[in-house]
PDB file of N, CA and C in Angstrom:
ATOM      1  N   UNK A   1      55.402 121.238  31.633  1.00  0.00           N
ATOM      2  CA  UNK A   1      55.506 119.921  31.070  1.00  0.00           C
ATOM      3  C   UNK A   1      56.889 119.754  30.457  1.00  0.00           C
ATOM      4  N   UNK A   2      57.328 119.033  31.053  1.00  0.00           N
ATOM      5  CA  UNK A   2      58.973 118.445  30.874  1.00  0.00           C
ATOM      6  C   UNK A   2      58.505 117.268  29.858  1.00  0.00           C
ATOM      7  N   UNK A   3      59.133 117.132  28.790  1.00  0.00           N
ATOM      8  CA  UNK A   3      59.301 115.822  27.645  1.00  0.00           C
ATOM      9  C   UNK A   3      60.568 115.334  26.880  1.00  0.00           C
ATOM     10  N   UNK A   4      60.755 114.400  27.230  1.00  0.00           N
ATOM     11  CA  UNK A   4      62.121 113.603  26.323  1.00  0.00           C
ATOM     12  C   UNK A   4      60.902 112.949  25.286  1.00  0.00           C
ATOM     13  N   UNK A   5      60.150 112.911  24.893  1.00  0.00           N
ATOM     14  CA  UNK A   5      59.125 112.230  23.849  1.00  0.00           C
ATOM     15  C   UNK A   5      60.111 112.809  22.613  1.00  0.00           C
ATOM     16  N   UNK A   6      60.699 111.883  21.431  1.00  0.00           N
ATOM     17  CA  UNK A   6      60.858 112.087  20.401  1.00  0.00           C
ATOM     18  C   UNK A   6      60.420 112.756  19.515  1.00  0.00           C
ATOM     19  N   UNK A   7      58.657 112.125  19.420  1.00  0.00           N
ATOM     20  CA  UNK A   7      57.881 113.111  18.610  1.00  0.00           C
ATOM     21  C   UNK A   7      57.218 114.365  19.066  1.00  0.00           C
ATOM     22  N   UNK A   8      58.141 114.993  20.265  1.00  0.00           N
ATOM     23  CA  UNK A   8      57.690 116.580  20.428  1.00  0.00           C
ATOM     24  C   UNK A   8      59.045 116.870  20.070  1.00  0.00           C
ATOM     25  N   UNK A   9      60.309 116.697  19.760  1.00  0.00           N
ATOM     26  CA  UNK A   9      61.014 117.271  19.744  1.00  0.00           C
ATOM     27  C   UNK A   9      61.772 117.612  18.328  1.00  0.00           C
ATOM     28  N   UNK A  10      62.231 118.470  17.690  1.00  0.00           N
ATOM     29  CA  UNK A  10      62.727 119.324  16.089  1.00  0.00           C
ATOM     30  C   UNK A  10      63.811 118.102  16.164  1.00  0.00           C
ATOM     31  N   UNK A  11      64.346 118.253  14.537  1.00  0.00           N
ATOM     32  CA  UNK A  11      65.233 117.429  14.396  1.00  0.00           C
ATOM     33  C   UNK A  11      66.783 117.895  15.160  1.00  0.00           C
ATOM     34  N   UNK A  12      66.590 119.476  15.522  1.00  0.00           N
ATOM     35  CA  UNK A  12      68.069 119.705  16.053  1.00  0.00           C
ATOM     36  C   UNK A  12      67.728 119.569  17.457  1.00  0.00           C
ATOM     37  N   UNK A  13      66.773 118.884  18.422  1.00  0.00           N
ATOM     38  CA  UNK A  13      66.437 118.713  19.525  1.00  0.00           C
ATOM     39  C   UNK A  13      66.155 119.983  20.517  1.00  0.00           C
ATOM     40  N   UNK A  14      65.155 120.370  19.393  1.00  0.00           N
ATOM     41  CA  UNK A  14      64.329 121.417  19.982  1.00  0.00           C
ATOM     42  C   UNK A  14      62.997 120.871  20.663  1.00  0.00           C
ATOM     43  N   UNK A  15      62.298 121.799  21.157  1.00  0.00           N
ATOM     44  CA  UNK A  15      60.912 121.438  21.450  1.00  0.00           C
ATOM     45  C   UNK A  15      60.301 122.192  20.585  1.00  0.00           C
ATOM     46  N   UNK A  16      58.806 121.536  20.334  1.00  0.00           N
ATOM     47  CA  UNK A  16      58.416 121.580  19.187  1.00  0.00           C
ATOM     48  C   UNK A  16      57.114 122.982  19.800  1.00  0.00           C
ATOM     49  N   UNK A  17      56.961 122.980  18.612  1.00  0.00           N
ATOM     50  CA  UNK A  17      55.952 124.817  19.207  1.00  0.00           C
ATOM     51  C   UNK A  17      55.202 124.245  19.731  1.00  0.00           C
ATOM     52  N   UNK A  18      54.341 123.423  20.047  1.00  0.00           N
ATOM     53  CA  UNK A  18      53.139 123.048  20.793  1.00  0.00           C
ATOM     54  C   UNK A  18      53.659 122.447  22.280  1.00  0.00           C
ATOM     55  N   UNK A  19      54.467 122.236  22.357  1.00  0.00           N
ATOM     56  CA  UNK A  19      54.877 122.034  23.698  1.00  0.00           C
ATOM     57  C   UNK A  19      55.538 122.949  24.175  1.00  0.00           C
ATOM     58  N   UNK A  20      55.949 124.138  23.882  1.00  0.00           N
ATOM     59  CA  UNK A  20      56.256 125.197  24.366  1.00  0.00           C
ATOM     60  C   UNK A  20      55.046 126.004  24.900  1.00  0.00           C
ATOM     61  N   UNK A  21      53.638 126.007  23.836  1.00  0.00           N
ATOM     62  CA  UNK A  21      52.736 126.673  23.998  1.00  0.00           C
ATOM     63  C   UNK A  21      52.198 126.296  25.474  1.00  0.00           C
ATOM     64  N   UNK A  22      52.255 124.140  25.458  1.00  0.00           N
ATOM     65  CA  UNK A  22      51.720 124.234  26.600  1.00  0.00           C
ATOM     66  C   UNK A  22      52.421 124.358  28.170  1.00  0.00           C
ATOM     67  N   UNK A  23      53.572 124.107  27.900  1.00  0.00           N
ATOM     68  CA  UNK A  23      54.665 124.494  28.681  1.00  0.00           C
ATOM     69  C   UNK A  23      54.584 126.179  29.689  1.00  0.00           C
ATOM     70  N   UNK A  24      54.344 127.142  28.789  1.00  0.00           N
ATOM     71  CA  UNK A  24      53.965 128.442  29.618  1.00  0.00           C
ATOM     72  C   UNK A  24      52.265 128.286  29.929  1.00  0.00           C
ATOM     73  N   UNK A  25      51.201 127.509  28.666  1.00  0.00           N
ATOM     74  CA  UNK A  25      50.053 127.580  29.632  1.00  0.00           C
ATOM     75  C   UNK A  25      49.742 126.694  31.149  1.00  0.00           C
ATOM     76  N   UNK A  26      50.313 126.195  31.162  1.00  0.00           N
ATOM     77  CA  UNK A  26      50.524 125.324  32.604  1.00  0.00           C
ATOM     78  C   UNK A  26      51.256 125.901  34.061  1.00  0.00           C
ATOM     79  N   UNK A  27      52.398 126.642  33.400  1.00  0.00           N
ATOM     80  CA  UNK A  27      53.066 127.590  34.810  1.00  0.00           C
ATOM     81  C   UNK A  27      51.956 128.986  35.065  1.00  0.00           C
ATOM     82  N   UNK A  28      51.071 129.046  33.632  1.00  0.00           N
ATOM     83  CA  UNK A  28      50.276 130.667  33.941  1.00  0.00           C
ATOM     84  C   UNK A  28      48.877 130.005  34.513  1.00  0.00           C
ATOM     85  N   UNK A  29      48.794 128.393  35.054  1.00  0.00           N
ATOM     86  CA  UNK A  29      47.526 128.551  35.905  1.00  0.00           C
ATOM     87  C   UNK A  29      46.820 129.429  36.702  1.00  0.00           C
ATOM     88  N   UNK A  30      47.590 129.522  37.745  1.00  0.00           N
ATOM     89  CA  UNK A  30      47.337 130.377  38.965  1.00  0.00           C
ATOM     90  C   UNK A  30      48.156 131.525  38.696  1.00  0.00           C
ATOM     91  N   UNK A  31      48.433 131.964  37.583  1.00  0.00           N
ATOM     92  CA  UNK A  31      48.780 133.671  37.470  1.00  0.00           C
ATOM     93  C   UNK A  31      50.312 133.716  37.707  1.00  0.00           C
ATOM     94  N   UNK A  32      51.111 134.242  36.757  1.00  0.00           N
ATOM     95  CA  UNK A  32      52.334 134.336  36.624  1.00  0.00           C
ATOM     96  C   UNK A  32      52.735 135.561  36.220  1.00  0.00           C
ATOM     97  N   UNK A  33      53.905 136.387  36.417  1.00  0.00           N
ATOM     98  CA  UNK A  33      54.350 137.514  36.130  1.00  0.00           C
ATOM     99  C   UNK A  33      55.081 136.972  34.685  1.00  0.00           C
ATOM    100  N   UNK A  34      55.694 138.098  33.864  1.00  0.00           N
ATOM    101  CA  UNK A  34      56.144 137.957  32.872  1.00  0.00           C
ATOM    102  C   UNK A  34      57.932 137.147  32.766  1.00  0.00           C
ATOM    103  N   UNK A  35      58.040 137.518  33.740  1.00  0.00           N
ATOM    104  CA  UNK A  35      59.423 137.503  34.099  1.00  0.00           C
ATOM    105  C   UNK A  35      59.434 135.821  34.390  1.00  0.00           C
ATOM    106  N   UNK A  36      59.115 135.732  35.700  1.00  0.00           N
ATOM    107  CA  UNK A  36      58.473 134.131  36.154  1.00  0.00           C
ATOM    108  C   UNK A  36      58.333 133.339  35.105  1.00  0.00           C
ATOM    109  N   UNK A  37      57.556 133.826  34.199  1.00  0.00           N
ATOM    110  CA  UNK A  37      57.204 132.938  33.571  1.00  0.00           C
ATOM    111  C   UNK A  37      58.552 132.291  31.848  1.00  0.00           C
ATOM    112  N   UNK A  38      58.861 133.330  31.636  1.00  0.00           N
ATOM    113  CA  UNK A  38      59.847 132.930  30.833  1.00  0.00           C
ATOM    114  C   UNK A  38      61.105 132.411  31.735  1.00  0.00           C
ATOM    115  N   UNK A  39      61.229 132.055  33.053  1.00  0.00           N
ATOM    116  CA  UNK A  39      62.483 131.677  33.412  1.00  0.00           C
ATOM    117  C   UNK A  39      61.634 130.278  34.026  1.00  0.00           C
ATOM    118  N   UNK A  40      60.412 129.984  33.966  1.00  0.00           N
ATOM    119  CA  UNK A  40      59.849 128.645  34.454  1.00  0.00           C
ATOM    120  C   UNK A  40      59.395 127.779  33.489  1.00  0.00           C
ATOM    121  N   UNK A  41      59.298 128.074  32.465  1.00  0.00           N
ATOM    122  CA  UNK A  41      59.316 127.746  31.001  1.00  0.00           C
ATOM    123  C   UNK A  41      60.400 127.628  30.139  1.00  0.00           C
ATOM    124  N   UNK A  42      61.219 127.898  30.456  1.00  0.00           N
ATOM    125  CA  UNK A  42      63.075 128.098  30.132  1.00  0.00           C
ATOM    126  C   UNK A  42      62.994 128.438  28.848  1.00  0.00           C
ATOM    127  N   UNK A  43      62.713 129.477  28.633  1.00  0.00           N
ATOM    128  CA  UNK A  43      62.374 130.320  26.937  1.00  0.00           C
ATOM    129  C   UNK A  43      63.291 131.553  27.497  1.00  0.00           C
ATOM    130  N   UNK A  44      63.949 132.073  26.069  1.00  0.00           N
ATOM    131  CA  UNK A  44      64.524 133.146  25.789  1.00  0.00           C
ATOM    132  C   UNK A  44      63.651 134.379  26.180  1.00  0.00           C
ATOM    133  N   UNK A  45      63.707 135.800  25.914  1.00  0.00           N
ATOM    134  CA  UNK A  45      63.411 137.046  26.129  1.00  0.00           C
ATOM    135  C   UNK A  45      62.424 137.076  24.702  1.00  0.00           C
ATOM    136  N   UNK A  46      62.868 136.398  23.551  1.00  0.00           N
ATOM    137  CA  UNK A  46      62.110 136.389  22.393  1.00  0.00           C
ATOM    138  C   UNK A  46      61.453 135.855  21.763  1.00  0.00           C
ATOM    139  N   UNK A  47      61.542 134.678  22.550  1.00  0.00           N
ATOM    140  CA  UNK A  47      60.239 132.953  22.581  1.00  0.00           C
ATOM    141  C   UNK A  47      59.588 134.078  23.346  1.00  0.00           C
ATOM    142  N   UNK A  48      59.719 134.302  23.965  1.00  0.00           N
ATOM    143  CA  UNK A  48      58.386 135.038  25.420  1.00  0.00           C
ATOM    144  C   UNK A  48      57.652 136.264  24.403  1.00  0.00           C
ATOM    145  N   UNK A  49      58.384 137.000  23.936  1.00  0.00           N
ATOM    146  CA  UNK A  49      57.266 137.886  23.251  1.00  0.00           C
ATOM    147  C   UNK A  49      56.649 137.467  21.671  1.00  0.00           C
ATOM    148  N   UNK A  50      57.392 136.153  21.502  1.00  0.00           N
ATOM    149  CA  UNK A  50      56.957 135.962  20.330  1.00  0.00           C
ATOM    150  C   UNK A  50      55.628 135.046  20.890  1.00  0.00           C
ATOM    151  N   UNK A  51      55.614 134.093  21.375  1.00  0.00           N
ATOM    152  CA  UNK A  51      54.469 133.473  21.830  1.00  0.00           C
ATOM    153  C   UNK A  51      53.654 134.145  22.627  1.00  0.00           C
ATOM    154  N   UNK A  52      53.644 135.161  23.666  1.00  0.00           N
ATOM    155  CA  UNK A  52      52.651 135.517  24.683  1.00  0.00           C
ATOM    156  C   UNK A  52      51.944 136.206  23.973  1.00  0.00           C
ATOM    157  N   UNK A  53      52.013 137.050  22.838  1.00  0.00           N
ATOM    158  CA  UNK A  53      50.718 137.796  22.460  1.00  0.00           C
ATOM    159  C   UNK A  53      50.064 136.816  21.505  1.00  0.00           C
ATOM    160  N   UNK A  54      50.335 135.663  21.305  1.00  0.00           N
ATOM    161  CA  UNK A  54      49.392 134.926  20.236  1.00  0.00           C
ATOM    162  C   UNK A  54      48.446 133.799  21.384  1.00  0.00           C
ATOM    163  N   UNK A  55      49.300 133.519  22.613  1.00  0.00           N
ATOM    164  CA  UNK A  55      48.575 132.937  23.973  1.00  0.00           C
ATOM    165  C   UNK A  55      47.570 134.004  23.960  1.00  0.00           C
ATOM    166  N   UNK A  56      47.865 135.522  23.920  1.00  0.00           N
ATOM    167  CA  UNK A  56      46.708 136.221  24.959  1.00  0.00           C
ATOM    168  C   UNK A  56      45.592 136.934  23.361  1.00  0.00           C
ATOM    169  N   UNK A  57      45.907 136.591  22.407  1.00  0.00           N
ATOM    170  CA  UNK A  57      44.911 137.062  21.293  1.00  0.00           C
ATOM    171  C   UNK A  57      44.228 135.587  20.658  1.00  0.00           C
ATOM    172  N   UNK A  58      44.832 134.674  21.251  1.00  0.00           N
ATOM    173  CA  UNK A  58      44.161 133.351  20.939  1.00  0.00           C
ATOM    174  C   UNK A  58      43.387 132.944  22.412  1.00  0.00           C
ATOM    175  N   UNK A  59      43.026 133.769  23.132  1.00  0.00           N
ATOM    176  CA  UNK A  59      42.258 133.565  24.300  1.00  0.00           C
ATOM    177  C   UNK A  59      42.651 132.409  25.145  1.00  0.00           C
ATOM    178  N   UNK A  60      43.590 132.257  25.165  1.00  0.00           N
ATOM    179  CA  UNK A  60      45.052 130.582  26.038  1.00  0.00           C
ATOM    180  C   UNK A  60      45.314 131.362  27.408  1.00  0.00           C
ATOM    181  N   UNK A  61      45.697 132.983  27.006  1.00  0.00           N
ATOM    182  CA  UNK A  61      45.830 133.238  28.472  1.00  0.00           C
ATOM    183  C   UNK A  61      45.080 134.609  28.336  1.00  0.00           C
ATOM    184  N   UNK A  62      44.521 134.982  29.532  1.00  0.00           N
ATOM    185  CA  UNK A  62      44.536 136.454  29.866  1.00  0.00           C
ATOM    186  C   UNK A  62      45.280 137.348  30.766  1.00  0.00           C
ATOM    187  N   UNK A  63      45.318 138.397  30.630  1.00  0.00           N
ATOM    188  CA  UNK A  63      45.999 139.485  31.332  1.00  0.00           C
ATOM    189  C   UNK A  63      45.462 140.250  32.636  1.00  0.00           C
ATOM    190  N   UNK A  64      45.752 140.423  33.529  1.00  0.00           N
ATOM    191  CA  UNK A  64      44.917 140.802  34.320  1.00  0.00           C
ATOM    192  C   UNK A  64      46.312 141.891  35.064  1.00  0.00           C
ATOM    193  N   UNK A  65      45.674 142.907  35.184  1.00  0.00           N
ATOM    194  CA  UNK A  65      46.156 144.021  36.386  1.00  0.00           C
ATOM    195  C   UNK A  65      47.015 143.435  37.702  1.00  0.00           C
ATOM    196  N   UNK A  66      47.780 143.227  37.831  1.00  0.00           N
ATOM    197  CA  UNK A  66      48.238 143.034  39.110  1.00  0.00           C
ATOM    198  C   UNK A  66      48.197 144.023  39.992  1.00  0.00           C
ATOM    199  N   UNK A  67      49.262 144.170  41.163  1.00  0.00           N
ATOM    200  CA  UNK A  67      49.468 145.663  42.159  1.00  0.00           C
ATOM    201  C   UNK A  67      50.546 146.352  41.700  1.00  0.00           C
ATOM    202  N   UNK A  68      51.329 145.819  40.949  1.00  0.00           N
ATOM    203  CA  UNK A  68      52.897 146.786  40.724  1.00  0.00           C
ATOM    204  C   UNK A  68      52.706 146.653  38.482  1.00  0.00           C
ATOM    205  N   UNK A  69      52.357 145.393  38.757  1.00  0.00           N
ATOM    206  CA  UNK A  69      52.661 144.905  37.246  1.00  0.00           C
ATOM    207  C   UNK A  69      51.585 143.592  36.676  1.00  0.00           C
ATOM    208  N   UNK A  70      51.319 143.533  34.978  1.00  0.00           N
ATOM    209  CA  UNK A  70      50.475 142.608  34.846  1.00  0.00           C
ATOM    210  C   UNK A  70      50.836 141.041  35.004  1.00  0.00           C
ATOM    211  N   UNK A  71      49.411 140.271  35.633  1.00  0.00           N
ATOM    212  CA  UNK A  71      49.828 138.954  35.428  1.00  0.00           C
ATOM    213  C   UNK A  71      49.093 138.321  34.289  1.00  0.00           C
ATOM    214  N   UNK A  72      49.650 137.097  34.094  1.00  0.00           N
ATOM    215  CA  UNK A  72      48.950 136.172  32.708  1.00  0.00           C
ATOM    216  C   UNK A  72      48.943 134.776  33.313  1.00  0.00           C
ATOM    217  N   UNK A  73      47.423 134.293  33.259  1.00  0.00           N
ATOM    218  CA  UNK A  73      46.730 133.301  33.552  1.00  0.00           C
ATOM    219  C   UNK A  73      46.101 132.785  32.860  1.00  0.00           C
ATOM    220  N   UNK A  74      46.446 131.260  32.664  1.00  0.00           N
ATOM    221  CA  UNK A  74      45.743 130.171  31.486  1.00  0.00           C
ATOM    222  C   UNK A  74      44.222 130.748  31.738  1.00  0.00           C
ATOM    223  N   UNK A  75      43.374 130.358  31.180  1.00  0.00           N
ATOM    224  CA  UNK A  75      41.997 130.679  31.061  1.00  0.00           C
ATOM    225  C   UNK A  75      41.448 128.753  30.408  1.00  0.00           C
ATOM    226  N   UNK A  76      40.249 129.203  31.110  1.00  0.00           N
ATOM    227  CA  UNK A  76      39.053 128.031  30.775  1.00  0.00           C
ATOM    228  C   UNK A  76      39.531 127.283  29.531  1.00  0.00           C
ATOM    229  N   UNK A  77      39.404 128.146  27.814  1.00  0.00           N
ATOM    230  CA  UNK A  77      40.214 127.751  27.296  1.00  0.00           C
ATOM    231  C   UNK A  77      41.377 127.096  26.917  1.00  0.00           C
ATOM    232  N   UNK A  78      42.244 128.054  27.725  1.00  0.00           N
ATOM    233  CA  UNK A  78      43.622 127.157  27.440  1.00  0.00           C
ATOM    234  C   UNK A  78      43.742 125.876  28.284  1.00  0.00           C
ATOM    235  N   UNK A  79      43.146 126.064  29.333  1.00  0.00           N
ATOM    236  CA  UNK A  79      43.042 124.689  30.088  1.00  0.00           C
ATOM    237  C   UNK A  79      42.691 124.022  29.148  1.00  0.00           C
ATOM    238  N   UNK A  80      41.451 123.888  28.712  1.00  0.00           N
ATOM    239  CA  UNK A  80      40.863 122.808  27.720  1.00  0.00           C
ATOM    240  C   UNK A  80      42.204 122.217  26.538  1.00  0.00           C
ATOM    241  N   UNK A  81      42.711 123.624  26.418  1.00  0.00           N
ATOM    242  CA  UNK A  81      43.820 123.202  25.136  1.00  0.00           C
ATOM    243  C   UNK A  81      44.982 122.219  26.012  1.00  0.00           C
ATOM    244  N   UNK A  82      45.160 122.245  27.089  1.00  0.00           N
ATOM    245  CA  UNK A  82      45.950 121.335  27.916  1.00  0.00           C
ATOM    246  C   UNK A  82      45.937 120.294  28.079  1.00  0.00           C
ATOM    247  N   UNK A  83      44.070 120.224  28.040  1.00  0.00           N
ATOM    248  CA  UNK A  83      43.923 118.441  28.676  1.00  0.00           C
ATOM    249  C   UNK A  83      43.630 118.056  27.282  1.00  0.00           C
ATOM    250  N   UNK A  84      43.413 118.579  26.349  1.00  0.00           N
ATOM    251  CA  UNK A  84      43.762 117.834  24.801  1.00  0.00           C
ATOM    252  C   UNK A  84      44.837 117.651  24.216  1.00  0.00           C
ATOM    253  N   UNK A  85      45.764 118.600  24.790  1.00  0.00           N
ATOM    254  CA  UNK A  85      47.593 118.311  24.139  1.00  0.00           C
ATOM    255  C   UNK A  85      47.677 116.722  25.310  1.00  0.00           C
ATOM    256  N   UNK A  86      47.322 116.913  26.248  1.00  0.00           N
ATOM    257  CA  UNK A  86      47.764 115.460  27.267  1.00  0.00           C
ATOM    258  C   UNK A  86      47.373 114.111  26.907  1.00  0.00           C
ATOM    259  N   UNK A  87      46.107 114.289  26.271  1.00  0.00           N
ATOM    260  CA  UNK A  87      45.285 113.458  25.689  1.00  0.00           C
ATOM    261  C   UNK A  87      45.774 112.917  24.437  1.00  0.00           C
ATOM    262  N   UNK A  88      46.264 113.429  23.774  1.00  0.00           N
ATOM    263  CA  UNK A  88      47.140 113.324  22.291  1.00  0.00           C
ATOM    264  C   UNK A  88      48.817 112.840  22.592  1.00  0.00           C
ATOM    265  N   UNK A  89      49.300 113.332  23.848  1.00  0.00           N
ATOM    266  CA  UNK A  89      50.643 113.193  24.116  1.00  0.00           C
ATOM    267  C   UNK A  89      50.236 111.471  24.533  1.00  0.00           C
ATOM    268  N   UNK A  90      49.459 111.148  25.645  1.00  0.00           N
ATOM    269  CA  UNK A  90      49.273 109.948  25.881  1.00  0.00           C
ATOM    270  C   UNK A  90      48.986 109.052  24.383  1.00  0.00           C
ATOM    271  N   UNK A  91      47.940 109.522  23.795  1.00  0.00           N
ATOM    272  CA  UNK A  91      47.737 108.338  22.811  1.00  0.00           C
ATOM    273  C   UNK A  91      49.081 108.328  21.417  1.00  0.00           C
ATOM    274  N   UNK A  92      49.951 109.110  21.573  1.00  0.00           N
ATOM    275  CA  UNK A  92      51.237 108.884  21.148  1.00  0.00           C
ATOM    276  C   UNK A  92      52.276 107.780  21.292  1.00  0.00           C
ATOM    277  N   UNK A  93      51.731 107.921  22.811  1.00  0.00           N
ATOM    278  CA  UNK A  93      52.978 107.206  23.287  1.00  0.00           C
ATOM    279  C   UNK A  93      53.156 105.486  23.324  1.00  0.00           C
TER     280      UNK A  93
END
């Protein structure tokens, strides 16, 4: 989720933590590597570990075994948390 919306964005024209949150739960639908995912989300090396373990201990994403390495996939949950950030982004606007 790409946003020029004012009210997601910090006063130094940041994005605001909740649109970051949903920003990586949306690319980890269908299962994303770690790597992938902080360069499809355009987050630093330290947005990525600062947010992914509070995604995967707040049940937003889970972890699953890959073949070489783990992937992380929104879950039932975080979906839900998606179509309520959309729902709130619309009645914002």
């Amino acid at each position: 989720m790409r946003t020029s919306r004012p009210f997601l964005r910090t006063k130094a024209n940041r994005r605001d933590k909740l649109v970051i949150i949903s920003t990586m739960l949306s690319y980890a639908a269908d299962g994303v590597g770690k790597t992938e995912l902080m360069y499809k989300a355009g987050l630093s090396s330290a947005q990525l570990e600062r947010y992914l373990p509070i995604l995967v201990r707040s049940e937003l994403v889970e972890v699953s075994t890959g073949k070489k390495k783990p992937l992380y996939r929104t879950t039932r949950k975080g979906k839900s948390f998606l179509d309520t950030f959309d729902v709130l982004v619309k009645l914002l606007d």
